[in-house]
PDB file of N, CA and C in Angstrom:
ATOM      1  N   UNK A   1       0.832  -1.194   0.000  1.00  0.00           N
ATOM      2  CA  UNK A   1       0.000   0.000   0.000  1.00  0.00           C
ATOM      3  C   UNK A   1       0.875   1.257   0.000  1.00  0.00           C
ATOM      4  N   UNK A   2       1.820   1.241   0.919  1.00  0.00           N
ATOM      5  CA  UNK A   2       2.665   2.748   1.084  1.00  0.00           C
ATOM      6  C   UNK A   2       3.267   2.530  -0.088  1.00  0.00           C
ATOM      7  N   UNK A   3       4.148   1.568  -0.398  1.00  0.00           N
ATOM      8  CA  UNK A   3       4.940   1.271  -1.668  1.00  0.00           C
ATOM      9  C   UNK A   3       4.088   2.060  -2.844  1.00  0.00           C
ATOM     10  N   UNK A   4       3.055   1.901  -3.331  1.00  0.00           N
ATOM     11  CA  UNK A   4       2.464   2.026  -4.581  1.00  0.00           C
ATOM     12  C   UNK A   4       1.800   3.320  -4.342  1.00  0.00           C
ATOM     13  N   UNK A   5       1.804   3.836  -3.104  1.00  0.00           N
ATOM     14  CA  UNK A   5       1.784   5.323  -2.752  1.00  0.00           C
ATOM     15  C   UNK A   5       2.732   6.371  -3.528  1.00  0.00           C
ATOM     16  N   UNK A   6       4.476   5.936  -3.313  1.00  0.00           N
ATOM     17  CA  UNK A   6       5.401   6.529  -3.187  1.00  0.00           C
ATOM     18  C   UNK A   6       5.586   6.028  -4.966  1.00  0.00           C
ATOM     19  N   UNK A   7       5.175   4.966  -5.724  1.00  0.00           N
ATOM     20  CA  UNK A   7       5.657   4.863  -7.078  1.00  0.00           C
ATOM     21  C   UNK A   7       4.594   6.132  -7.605  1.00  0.00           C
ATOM     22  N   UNK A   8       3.504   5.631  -7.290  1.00  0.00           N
ATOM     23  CA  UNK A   8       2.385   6.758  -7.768  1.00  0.00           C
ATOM     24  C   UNK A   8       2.952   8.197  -7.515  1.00  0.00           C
ATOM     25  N   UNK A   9       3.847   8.727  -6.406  1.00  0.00           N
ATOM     26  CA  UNK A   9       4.178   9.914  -6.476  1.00  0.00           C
ATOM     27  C   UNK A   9       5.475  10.212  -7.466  1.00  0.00           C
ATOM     28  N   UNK A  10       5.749   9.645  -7.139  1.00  0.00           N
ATOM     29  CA  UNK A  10       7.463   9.162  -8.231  1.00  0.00           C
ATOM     30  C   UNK A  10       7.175   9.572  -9.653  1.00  0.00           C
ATOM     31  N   UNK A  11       6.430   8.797  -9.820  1.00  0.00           N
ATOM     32  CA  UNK A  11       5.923   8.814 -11.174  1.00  0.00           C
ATOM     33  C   UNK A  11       5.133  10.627 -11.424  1.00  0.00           C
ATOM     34  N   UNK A  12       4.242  10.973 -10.755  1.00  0.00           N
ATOM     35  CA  UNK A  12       3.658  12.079 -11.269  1.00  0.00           C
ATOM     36  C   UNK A  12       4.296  13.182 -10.844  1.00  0.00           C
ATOM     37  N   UNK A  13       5.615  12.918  -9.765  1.00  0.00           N
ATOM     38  CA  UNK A  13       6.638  13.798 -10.023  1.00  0.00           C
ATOM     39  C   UNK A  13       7.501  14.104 -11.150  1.00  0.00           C
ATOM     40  N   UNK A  14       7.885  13.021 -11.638  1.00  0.00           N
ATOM     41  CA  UNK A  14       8.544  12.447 -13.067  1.00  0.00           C
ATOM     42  C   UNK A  14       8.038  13.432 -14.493  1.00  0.00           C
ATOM     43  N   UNK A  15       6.977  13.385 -14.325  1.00  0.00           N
ATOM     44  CA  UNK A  15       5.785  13.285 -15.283  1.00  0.00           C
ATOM     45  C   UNK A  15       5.748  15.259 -15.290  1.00  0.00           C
ATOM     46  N   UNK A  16       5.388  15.772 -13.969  1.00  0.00           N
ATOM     47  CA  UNK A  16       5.346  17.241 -14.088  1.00  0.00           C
ATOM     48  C   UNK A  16       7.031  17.948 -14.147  1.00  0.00           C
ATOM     49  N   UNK A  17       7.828  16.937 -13.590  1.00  0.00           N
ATOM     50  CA  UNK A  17       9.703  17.606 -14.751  1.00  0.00           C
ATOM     51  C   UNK A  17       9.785  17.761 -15.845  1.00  0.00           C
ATOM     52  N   UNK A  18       8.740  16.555 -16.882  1.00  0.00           N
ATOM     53  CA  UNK A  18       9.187  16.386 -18.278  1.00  0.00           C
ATOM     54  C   UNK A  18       8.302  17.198 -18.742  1.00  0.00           C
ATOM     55  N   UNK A  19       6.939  18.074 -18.112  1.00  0.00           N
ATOM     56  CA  UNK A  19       6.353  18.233 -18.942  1.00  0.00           C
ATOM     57  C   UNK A  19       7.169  20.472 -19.027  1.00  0.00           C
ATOM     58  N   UNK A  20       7.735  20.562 -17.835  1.00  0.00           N
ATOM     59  CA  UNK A  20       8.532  21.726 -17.620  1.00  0.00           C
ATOM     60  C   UNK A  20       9.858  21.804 -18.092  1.00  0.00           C
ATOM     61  N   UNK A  21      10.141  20.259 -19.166  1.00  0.00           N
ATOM     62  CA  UNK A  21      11.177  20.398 -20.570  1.00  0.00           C
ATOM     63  C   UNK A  21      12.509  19.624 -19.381  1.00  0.00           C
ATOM     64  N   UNK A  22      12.977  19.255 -18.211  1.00  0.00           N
ATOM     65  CA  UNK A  22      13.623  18.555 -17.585  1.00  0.00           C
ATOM     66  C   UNK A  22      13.964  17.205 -18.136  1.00  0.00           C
ATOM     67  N   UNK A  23      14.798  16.699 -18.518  1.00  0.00           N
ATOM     68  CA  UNK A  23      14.850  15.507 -18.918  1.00  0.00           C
ATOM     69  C   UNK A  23      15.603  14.602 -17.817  1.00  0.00           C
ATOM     70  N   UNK A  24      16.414  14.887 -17.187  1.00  0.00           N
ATOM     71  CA  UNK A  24      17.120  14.012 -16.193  1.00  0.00           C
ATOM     72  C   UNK A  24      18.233  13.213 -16.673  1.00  0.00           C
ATOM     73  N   UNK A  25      18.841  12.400 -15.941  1.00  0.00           N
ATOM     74  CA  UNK A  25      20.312  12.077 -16.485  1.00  0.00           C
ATOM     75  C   UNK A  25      21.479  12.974 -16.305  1.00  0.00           C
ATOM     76  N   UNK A  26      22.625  12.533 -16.586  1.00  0.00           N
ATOM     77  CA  UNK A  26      24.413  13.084 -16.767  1.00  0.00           C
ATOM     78  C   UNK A  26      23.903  14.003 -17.724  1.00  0.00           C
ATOM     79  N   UNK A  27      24.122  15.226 -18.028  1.00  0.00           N
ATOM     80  CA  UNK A  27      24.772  15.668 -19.181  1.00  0.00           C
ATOM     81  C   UNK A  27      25.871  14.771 -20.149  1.00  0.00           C
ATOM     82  N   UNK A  28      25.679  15.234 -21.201  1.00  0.00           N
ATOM     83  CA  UNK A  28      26.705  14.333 -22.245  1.00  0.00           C
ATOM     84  C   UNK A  28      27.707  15.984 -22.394  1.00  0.00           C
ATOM     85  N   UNK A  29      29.162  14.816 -22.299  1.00  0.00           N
ATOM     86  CA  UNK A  29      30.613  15.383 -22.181  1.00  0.00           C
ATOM     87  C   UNK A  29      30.674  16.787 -23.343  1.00  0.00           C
ATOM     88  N   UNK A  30      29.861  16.201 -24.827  1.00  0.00           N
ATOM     89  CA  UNK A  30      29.940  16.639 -25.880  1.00  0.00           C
ATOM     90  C   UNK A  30      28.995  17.112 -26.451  1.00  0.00           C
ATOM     91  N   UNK A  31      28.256  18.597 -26.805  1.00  0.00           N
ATOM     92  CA  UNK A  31      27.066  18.482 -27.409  1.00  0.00           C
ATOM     93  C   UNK A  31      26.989  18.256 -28.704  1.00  0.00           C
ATOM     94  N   UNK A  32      26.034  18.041 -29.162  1.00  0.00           N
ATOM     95  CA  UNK A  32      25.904  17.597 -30.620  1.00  0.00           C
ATOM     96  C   UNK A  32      26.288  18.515 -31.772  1.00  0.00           C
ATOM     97  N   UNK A  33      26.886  19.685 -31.683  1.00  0.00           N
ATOM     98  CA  UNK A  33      27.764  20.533 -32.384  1.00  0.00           C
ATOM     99  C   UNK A  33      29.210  19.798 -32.595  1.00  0.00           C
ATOM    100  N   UNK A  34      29.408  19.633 -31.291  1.00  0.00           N
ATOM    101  CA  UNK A  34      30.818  19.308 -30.961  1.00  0.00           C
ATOM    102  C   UNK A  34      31.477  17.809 -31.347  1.00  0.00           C
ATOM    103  N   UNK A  35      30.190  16.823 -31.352  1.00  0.00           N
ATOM    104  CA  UNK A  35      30.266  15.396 -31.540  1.00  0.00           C
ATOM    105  C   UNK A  35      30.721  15.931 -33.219  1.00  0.00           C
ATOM    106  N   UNK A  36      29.864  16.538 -33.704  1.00  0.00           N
ATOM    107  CA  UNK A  36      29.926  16.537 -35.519  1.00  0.00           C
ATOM    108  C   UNK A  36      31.151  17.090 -36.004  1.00  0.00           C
ATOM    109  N   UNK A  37      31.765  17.947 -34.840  1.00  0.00           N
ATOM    110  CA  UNK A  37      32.768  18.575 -35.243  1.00  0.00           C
ATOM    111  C   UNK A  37      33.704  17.708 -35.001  1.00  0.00           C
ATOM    112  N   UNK A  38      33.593  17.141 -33.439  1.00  0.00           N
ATOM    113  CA  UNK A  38      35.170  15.915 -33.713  1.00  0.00           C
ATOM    114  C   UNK A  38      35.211  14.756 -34.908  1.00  0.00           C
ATOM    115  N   UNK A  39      33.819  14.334 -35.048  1.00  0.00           N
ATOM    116  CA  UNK A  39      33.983  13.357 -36.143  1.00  0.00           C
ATOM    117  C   UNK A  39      34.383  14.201 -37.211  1.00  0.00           C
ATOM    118  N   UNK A  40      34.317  14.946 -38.002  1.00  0.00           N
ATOM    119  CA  UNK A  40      35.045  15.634 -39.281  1.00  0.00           C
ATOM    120  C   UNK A  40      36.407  16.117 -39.164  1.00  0.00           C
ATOM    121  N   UNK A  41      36.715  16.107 -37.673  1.00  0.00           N
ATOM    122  CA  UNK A  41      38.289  16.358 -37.148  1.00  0.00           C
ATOM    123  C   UNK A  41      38.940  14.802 -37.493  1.00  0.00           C
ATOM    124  N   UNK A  42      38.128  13.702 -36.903  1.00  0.00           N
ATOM    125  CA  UNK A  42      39.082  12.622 -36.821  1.00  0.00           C
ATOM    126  C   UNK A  42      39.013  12.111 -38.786  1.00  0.00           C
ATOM    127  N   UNK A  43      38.572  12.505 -39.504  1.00  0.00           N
ATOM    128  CA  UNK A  43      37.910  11.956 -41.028  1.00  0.00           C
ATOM    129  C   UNK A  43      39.369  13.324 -41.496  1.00  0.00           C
ATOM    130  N   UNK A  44      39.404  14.488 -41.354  1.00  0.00           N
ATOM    131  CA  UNK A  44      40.726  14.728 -41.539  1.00  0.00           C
ATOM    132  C   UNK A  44      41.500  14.921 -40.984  1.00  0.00           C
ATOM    133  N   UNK A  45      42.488  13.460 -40.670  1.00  0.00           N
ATOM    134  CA  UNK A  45      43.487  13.111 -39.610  1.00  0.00           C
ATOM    135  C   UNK A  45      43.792  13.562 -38.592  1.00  0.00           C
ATOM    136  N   UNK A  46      42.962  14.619 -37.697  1.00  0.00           N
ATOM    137  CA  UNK A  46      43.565  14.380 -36.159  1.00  0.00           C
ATOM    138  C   UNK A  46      43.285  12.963 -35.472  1.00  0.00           C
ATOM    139  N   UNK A  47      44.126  12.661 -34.474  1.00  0.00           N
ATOM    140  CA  UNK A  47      43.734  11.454 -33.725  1.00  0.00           C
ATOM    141  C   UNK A  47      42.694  11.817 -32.652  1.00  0.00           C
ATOM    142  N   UNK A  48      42.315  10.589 -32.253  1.00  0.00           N
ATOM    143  CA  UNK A  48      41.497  10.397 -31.167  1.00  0.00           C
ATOM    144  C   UNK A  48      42.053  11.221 -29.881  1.00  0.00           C
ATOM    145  N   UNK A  49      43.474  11.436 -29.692  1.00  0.00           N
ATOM    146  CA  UNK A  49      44.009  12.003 -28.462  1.00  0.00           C
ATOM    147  C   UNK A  49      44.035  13.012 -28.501  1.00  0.00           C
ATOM    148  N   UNK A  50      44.314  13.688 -29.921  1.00  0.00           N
ATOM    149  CA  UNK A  50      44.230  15.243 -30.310  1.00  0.00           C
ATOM    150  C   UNK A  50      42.919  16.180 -29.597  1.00  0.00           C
ATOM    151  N   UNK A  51      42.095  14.839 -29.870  1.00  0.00           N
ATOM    152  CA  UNK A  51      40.391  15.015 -29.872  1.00  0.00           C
ATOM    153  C   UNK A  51      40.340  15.641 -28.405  1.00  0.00           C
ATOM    154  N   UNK A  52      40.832  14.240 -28.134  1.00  0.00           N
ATOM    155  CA  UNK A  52      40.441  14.367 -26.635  1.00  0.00           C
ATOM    156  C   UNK A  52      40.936  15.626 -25.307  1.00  0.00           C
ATOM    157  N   UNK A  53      42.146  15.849 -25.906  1.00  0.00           N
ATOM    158  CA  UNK A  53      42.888  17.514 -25.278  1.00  0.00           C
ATOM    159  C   UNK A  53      42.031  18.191 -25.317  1.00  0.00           C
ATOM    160  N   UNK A  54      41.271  18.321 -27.051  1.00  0.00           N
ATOM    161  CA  UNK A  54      41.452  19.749 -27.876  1.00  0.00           C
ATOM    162  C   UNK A  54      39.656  19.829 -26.934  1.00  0.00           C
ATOM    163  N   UNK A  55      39.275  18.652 -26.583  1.00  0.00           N
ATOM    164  CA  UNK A  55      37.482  18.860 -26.196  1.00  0.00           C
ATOM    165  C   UNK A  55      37.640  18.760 -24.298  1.00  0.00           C
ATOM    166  N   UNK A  56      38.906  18.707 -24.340  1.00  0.00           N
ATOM    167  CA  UNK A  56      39.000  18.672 -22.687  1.00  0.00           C
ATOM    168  C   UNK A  56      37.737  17.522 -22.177  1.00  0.00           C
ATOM    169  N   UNK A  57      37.997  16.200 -22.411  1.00  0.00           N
ATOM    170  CA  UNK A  57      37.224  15.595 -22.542  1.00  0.00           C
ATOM    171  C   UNK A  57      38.329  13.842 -22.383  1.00  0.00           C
ATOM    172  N   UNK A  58      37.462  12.779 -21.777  1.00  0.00           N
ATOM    173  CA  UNK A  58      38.383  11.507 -22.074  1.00  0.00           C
ATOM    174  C   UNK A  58      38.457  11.081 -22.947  1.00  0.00           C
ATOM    175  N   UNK A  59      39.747   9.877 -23.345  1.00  0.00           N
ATOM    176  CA  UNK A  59      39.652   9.200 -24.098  1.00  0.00           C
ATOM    177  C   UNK A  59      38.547   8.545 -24.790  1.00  0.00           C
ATOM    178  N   UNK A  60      37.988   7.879 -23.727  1.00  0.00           N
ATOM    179  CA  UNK A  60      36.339   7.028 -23.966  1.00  0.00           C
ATOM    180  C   UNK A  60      35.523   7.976 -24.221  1.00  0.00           C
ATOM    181  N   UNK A  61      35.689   8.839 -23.960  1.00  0.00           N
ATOM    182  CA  UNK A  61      34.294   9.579 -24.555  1.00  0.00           C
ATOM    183  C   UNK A  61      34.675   9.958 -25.935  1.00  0.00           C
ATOM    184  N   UNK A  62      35.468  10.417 -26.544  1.00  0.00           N
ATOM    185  CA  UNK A  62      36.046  10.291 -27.873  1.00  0.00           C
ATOM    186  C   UNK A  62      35.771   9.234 -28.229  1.00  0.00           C
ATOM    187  N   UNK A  63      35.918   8.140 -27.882  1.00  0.00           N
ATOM    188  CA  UNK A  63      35.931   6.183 -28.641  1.00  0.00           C
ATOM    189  C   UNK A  63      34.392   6.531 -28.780  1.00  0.00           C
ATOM    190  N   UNK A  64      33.557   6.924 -27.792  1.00  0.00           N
ATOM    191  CA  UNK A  64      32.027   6.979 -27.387  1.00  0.00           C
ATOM    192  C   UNK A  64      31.061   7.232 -28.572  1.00  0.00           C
ATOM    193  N   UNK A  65      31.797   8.510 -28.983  1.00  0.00           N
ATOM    194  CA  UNK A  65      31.088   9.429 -29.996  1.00  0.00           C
ATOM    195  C   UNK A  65      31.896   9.054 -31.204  1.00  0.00           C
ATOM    196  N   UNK A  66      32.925   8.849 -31.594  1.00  0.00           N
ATOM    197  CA  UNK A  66      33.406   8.652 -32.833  1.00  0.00           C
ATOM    198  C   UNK A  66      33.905   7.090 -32.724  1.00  0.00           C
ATOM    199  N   UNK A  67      33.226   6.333 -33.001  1.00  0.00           N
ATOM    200  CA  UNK A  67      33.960   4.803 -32.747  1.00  0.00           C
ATOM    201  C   UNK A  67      34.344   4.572 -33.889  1.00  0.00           C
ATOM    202  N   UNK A  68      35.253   2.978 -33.596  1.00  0.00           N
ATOM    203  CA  UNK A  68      36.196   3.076 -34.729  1.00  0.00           C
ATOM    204  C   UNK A  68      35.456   2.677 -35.974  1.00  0.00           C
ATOM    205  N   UNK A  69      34.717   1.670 -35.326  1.00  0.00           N
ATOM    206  CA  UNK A  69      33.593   0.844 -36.675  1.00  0.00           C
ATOM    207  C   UNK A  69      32.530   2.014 -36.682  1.00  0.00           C
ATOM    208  N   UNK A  70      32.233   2.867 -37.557  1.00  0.00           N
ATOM    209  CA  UNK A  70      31.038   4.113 -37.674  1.00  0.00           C
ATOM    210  C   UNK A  70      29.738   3.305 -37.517  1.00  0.00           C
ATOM    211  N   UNK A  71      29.254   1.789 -37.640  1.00  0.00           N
ATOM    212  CA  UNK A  71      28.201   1.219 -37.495  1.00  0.00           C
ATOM    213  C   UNK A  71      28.231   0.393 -35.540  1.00  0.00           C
ATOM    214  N   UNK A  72      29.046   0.851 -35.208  1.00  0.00           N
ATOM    215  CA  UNK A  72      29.245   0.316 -33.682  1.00  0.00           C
ATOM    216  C   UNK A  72      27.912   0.750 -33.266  1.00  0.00           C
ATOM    217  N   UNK A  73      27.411   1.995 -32.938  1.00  0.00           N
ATOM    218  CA  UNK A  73      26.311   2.251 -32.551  1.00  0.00           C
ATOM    219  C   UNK A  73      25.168   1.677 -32.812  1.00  0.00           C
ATOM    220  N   UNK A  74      25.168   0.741 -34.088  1.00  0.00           N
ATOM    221  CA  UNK A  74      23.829   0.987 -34.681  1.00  0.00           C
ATOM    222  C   UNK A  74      23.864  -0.716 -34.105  1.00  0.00           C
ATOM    223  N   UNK A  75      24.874  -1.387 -33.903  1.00  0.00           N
ATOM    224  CA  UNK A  75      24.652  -2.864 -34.092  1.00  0.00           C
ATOM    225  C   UNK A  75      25.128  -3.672 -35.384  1.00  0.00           C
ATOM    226  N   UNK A  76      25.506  -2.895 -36.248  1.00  0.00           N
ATOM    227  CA  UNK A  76      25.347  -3.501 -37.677  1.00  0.00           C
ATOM    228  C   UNK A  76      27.089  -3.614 -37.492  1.00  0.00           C
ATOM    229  N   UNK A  77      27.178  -4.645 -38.504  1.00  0.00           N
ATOM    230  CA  UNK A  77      29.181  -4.934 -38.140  1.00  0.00           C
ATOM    231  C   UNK A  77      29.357  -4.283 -39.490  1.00  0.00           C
ATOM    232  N   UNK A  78      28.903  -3.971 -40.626  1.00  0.00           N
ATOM    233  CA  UNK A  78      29.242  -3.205 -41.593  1.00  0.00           C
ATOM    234  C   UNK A  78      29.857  -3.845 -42.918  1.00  0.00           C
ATOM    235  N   UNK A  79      29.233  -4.917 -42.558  1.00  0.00           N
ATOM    236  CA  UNK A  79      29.790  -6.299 -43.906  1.00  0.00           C
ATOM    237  C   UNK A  79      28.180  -6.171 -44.832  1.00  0.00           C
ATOM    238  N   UNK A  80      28.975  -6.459 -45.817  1.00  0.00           N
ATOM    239  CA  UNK A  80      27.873  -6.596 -46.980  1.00  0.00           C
ATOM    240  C   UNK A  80      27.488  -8.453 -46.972  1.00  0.00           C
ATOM    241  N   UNK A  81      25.940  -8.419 -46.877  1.00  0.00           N
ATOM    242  CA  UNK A  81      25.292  -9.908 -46.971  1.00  0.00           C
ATOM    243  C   UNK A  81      25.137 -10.274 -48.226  1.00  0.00           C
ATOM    244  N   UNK A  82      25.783 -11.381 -48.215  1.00  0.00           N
ATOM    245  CA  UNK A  82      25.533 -12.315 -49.435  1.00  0.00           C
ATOM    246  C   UNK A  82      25.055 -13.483 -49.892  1.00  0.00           C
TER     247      UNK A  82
END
């Protein structure tokens, strides 16, 4: 009973953050300006470490946003089916 009290509040607390544009979570290291810009940095030859100085930012989060296989994200290994 108290339990499903406190989800029920949880929840329509939840619910009046998102609707006042709150999303919740970490911030990401990189915004999406910056992701587009390191990937066109690493496509003409800076490295990944360059990256990572130049965005004051880690290693992994560089690997994160620009991985090595460009289909890493998606799941797909990037082979053609035959």
């Amino acid at each position: 009973m108290e339990r499903e009290l406190i989800v029920e509040r949880t929840q329509a607390g939840l619910a009046a953050a998102r609707s006042r544009g709150r999303i919740g979570g970490r911030p990401q290291s990189l915004s999406f300006a910056q992701q587009q810009e390191a990937q066109k940095l690493l496509a003409n030859g800076h490295s990944r470490k360059q990256l990572a100085l130049l965005y004051d930012v880690s290693l992994a989060s560089i690997y994160k946003y620009c991985p090595v296989n460009r289909n890493a994200r998606t799941g797909q290994n990037g082979f053609d089916e035959k």
